[in-house]
N, C-alpha and C. Protein backbone atom coordinates (compact mmCIF):
# COMPACT_ATOMS: atom_id res chain seq x y z
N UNK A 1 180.11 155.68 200.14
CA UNK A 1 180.85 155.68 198.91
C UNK A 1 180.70 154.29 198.28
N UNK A 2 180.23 154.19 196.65
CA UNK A 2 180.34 152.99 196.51
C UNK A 2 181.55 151.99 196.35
N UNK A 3 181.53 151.03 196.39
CA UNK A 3 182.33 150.41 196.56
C UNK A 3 182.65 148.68 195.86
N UNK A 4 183.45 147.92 195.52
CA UNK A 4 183.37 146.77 194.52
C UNK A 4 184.50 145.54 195.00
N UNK A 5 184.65 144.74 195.23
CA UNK A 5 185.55 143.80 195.34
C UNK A 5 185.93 143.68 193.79
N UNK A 6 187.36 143.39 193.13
CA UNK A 6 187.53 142.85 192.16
C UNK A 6 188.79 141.67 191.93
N UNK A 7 188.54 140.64 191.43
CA UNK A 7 189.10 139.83 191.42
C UNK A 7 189.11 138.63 189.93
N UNK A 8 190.04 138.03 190.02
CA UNK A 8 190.05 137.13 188.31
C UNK A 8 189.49 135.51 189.09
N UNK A 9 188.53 134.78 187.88
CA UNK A 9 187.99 134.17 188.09
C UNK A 9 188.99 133.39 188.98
N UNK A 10 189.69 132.92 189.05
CA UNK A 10 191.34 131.87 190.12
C UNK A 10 191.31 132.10 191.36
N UNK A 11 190.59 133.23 191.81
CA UNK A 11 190.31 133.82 193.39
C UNK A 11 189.37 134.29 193.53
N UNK A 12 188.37 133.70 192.68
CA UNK A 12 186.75 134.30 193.26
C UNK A 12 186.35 133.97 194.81
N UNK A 13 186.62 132.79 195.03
CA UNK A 13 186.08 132.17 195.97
C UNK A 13 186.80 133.06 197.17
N UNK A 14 188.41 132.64 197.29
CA UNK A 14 189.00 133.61 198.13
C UNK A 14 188.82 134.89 198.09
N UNK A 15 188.43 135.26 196.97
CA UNK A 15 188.01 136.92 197.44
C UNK A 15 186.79 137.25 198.16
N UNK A 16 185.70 136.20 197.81
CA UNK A 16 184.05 135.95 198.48
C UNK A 16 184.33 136.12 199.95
N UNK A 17 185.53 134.94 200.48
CA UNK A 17 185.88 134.30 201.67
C UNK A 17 186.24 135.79 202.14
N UNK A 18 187.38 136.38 201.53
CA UNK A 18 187.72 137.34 202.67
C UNK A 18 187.09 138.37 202.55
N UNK A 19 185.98 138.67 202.29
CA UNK A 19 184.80 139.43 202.00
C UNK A 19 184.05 139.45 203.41
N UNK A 20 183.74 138.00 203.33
CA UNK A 20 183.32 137.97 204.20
C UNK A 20 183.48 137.95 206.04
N UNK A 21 185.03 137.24 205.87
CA UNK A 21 185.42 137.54 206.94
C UNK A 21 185.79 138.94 207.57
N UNK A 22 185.98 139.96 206.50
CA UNK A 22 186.44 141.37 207.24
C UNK A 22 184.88 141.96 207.02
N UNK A 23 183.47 141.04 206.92
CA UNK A 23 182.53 141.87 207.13
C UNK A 23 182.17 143.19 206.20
N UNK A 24 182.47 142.72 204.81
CA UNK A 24 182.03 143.19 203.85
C UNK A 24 181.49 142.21 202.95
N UNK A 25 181.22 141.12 203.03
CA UNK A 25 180.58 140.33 201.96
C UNK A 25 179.20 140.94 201.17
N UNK A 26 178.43 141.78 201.80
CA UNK A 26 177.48 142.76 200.70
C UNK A 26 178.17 143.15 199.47
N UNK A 27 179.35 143.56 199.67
CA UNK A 27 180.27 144.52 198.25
C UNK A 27 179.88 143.26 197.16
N UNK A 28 179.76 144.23 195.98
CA UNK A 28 179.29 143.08 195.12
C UNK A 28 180.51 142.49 194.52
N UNK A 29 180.81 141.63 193.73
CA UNK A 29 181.95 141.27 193.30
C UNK A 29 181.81 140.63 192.04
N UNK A 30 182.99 141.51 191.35
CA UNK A 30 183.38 141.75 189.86
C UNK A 30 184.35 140.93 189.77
N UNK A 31 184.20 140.38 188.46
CA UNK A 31 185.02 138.47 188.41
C UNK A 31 185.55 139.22 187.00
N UNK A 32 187.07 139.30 186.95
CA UNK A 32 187.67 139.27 185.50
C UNK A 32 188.37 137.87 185.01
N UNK A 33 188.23 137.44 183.99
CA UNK A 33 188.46 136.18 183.67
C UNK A 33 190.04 135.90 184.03
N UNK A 34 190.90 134.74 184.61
CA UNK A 34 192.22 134.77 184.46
C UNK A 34 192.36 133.92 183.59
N UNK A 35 193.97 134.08 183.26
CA UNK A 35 194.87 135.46 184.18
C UNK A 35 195.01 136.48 183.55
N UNK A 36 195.31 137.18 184.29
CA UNK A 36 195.96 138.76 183.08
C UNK A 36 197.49 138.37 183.24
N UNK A 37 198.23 137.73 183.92
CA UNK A 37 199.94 137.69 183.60
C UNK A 37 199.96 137.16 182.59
N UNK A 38 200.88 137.27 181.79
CA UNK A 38 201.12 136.37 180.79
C UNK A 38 200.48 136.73 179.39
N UNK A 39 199.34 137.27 179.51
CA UNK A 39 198.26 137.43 178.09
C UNK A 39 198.98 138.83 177.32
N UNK A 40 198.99 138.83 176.27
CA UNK A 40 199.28 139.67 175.43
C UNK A 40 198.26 141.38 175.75
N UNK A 41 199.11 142.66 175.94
CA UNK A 41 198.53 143.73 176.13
C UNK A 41 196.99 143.87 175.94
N UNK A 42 196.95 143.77 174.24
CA UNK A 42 195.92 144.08 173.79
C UNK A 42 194.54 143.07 174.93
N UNK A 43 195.05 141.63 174.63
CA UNK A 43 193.81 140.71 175.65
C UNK A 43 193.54 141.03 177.08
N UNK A 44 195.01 141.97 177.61
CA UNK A 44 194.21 142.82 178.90
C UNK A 44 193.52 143.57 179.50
N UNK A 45 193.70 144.74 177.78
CA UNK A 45 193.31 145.89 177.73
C UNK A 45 191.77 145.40 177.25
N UNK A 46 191.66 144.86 176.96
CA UNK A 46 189.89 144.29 176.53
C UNK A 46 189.40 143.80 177.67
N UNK A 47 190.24 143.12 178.37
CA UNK A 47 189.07 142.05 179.90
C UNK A 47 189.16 143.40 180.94
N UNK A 48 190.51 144.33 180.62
CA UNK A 48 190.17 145.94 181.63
C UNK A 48 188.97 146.60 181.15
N UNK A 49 188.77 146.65 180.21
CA UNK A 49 187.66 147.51 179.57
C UNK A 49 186.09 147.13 179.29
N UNK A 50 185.95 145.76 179.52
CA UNK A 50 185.02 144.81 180.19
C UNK A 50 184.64 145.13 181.39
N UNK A 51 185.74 144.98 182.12
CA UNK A 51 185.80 144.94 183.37
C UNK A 51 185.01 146.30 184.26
N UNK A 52 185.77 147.55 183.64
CA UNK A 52 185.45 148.98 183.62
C UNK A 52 183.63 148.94 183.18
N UNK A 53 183.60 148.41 182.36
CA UNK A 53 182.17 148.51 181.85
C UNK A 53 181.15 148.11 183.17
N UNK A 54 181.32 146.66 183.28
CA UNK A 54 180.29 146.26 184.59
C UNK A 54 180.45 147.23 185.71
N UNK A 55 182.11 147.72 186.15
CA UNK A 55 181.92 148.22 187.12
C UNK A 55 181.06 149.38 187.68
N UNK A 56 181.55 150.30 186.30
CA UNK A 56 180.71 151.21 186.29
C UNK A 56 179.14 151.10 186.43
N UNK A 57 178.48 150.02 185.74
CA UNK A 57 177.09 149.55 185.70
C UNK A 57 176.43 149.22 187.35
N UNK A 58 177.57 148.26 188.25
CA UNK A 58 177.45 148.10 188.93
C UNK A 58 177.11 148.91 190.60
N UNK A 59 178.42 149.78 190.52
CA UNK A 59 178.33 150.92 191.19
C UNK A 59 177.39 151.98 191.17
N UNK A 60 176.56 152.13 189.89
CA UNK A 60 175.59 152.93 189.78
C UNK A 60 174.15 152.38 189.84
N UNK A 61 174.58 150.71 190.30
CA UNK A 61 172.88 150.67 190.44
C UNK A 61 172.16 150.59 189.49
């Protein structure tokens, strides 16, 4: 099944890290810009729909 790490640029690294330590560091990993707290709906609903875009791209190879 495919599969994606996703995380906002503020925990790329820690998300890489524990990627790798539970022995999934292959999963590719999808970086959404931070933060999403705080940002106005609409600016989330755009970096979600960004976000959605690569993933999809990604997962399919």
């Amino acid at each position: 099944m495919p599969a994606a790490v996703v995380a906002t640029t503020a925990f790329r690294e820690l998300a890489a890290q524990a990627a790798r330590a539970l022995g999934t560091g292959a999963l590719p990993l999808l970086v959404i810009e931070h933060p999403l707290g705080g940002e106005p709906p609409e600016r989330v609903q755009g970096k979600a729909e960004e976000a959605l875009r690569h993933l999809e791209a990604t997962l399919q190879g």
